[in-house]
Protein backbone atom coordinates (compact mmCIF):
# COMPACT_ATOMS: atom_id res chain seq x y z
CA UNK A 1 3.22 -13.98 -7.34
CA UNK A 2 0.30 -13.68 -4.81
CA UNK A 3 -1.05 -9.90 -4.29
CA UNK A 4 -1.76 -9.53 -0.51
CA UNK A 5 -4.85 -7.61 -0.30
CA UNK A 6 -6.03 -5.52 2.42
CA UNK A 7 -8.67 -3.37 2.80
CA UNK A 8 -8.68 0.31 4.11
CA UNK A 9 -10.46 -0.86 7.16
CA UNK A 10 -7.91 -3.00 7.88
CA UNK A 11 -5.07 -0.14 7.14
CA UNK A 12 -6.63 2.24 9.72
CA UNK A 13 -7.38 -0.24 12.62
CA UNK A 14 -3.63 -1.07 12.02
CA UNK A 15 -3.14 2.52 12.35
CA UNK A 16 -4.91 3.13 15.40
CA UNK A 17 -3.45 0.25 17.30
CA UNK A 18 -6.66 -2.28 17.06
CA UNK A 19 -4.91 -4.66 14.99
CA UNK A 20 -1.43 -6.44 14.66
CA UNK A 21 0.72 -4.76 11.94
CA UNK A 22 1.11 -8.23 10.67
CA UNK A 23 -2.92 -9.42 10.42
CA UNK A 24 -4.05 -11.16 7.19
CA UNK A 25 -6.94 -12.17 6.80
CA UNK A 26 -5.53 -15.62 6.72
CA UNK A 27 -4.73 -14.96 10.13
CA UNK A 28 -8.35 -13.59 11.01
CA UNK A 29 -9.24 -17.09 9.86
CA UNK A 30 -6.72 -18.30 12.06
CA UNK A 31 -8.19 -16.09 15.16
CA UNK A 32 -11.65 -17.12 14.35
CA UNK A 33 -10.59 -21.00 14.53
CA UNK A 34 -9.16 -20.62 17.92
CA UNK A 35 -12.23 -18.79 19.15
CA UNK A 36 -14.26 -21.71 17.96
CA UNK A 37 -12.13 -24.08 19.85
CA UNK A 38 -12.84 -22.29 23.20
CA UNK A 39 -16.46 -22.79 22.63
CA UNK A 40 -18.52 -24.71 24.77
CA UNK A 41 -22.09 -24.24 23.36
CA UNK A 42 -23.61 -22.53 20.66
CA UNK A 43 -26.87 -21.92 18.37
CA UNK A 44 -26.79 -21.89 14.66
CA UNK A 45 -29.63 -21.21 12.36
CA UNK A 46 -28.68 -21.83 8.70
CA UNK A 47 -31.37 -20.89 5.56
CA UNK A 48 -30.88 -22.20 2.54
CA UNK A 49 -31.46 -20.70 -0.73
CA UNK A 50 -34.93 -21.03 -2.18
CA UNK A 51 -36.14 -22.66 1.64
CA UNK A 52 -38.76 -20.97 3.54
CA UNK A 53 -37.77 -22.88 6.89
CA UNK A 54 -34.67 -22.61 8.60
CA UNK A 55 -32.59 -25.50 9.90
CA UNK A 56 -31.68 -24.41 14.04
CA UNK A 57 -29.19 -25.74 15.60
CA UNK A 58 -28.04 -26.49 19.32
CA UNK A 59 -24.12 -27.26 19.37
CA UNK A 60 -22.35 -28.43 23.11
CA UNK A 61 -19.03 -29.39 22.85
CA UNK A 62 -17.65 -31.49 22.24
CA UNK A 63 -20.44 -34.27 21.30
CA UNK A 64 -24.07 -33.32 21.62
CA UNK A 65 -26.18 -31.89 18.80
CA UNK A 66 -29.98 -30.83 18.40
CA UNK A 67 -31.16 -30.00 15.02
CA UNK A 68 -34.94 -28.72 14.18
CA UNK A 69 -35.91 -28.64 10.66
CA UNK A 70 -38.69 -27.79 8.90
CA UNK A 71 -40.53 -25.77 11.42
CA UNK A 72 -39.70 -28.48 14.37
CA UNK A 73 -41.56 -31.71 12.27
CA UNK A 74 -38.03 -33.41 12.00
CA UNK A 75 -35.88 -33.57 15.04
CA UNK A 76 -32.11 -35.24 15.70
CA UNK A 77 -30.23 -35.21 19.10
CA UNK A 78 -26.91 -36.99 18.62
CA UNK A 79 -25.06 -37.39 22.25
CA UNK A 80 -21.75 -38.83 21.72
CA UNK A 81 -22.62 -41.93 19.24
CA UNK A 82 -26.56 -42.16 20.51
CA UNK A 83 -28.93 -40.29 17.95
CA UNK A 84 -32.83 -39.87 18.09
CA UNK A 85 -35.15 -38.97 15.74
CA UNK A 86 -38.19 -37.53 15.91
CA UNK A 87 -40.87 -36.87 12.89
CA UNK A 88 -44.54 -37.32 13.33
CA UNK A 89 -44.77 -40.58 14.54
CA UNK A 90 -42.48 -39.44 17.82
CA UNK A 91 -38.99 -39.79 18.90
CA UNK A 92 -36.96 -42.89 17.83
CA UNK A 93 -34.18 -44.42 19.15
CA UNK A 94 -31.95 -45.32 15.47
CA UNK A 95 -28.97 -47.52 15.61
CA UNK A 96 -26.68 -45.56 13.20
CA UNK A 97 -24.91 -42.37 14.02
CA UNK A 98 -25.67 -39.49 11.46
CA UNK A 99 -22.23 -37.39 10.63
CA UNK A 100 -22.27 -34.08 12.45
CA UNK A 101 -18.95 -32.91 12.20
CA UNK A 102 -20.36 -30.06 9.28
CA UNK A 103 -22.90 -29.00 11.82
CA UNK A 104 -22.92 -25.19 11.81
CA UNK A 105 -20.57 -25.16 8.54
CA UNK A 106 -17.39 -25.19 11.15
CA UNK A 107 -15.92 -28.29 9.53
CA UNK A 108 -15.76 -25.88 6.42
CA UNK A 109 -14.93 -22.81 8.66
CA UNK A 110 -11.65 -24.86 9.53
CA UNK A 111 -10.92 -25.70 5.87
CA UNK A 112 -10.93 -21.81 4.41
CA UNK A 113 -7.51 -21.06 6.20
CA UNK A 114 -5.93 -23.60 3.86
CA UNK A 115 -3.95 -21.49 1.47
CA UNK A 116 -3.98 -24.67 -0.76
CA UNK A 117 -7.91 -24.21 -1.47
CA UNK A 118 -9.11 -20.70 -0.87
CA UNK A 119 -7.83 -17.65 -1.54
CA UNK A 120 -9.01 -15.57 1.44
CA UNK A 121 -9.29 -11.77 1.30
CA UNK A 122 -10.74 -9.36 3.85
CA UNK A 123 -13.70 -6.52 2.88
CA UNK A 124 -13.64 -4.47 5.26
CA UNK A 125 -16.61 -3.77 7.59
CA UNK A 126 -19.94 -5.09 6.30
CA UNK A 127 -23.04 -4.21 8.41
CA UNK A 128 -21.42 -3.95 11.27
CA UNK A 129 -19.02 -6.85 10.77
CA UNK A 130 -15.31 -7.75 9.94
CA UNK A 131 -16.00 -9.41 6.40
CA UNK A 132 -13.56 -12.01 4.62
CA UNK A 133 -14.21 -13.54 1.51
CA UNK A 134 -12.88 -16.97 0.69
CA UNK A 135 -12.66 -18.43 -2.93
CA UNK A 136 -11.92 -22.11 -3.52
CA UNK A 137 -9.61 -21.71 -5.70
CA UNK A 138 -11.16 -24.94 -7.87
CA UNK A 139 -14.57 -22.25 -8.63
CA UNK A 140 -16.88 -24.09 -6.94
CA UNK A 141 -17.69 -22.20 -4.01
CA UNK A 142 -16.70 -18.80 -1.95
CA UNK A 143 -18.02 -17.73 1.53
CA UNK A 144 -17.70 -14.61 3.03
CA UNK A 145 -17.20 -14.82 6.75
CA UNK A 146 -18.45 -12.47 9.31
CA UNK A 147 -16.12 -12.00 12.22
CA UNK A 148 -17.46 -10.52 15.86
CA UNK A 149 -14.95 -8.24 17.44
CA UNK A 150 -14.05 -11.49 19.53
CA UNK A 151 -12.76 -13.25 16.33
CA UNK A 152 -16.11 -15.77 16.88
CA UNK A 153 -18.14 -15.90 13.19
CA UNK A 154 -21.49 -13.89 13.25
CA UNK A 155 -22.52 -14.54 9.61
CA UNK A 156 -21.16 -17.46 7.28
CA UNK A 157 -22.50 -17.20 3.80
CA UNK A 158 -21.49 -19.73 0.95
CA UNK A 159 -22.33 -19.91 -2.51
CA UNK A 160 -22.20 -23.02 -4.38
CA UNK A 161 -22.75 -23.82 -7.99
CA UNK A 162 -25.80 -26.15 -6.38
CA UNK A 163 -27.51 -22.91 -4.84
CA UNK A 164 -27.06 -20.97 -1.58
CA UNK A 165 -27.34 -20.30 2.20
CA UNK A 166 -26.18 -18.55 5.38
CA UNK A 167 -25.61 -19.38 8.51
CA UNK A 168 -26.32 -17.61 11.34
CA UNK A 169 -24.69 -17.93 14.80
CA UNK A 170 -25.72 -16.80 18.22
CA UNK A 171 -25.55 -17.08 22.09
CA UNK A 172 -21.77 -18.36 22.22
CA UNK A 173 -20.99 -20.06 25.51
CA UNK A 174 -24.49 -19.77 26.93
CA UNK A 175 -26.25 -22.44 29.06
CA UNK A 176 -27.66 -25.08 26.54
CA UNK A 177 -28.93 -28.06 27.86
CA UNK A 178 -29.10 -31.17 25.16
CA UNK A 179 -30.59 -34.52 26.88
CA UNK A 180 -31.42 -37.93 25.46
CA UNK A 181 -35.32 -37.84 24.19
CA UNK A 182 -37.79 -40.17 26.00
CA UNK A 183 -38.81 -42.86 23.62
């Protein structure tokens, strides 16, 4: 039989009326997923584990992407199936699409709400943040998810037996502009 956990946290915002008698963090998941999908723009900055530079990203629903890595020397803009790359030679014009749908970790976001995987938990408040932890239930990786009071993710971090990193999201819904590159 599965133990449904929640924390204290959760207990006294129940208490005082913030939350739903009936909120799991399952269903925080479920909230946060939602929020996502009313999105229209984003940034992301994600830092991997043993990486001095930071990957940025620009996200505008629901088909243009700008990622910087490596302290700007390697640039991508996909719009819709066009992608450009840029390195030191300039931007280029490249025939094949990359895969983007795990910009920003939300294709995994959307997988942790699948009680088939991950065993999801909530930990309370964690500077400053509603905190989940999800466990693939296979070992190979947990995150623990940072939820804004809107339900949108602050934090993401995952840890894999291949090493670490955290993402890092910010100005939800502001005016992003992503155009094609001159080449």
């Amino acid at each position: 039989m599965k133990a449904l956990q929640i924390s204290l946290v959760t207990l006294l915002c129940v208490a005082a009326g913030a939350l739903p008698a009936y909120a799991t963090a399952y269903d925080d998941l479920a909230k946060c997923e939602r929020a996502m999908a009313g999105v229209h723009s984003y940034r992301a900055t994600l830092q991997a584990s043993g990486s001095t530079a930071a990957t940025q990203m620009e996200i505008v629903a629901p088909n243009r992407f700008h990622v910087t890595m490596f302290g700007g020397r390697l640039q991508f803009v996909v719009i819709d199936s066009k992608f450009w790359a840029k390195d030191i030679h300039g931007w280029k014009r490249l025939t094949y699409p990359p895969q983007m749908t795990g910009i920003g970790d939300l294709e995994r976001l959307s997988h942790l709400s699948d009680k088939t995987k991950f065993a999801v938990s909530d930990l309370g408040i964690r500077n400053g943040y509603h905190a989940l932890l999800a466990k693939e239930k296979s070992g190979d990786s947990q995150s623990i998810v940072s939820l804004r009071a809107d339900h949108l993710p602050a934090t993401i971090e995952t840890r894999t037996k291949r090493g670490s990193f955290l993402i890092t999201y910010s100005d939800f819904n502001s005016p992003i502009t992503i155009v094609a590159p001159r080449t």
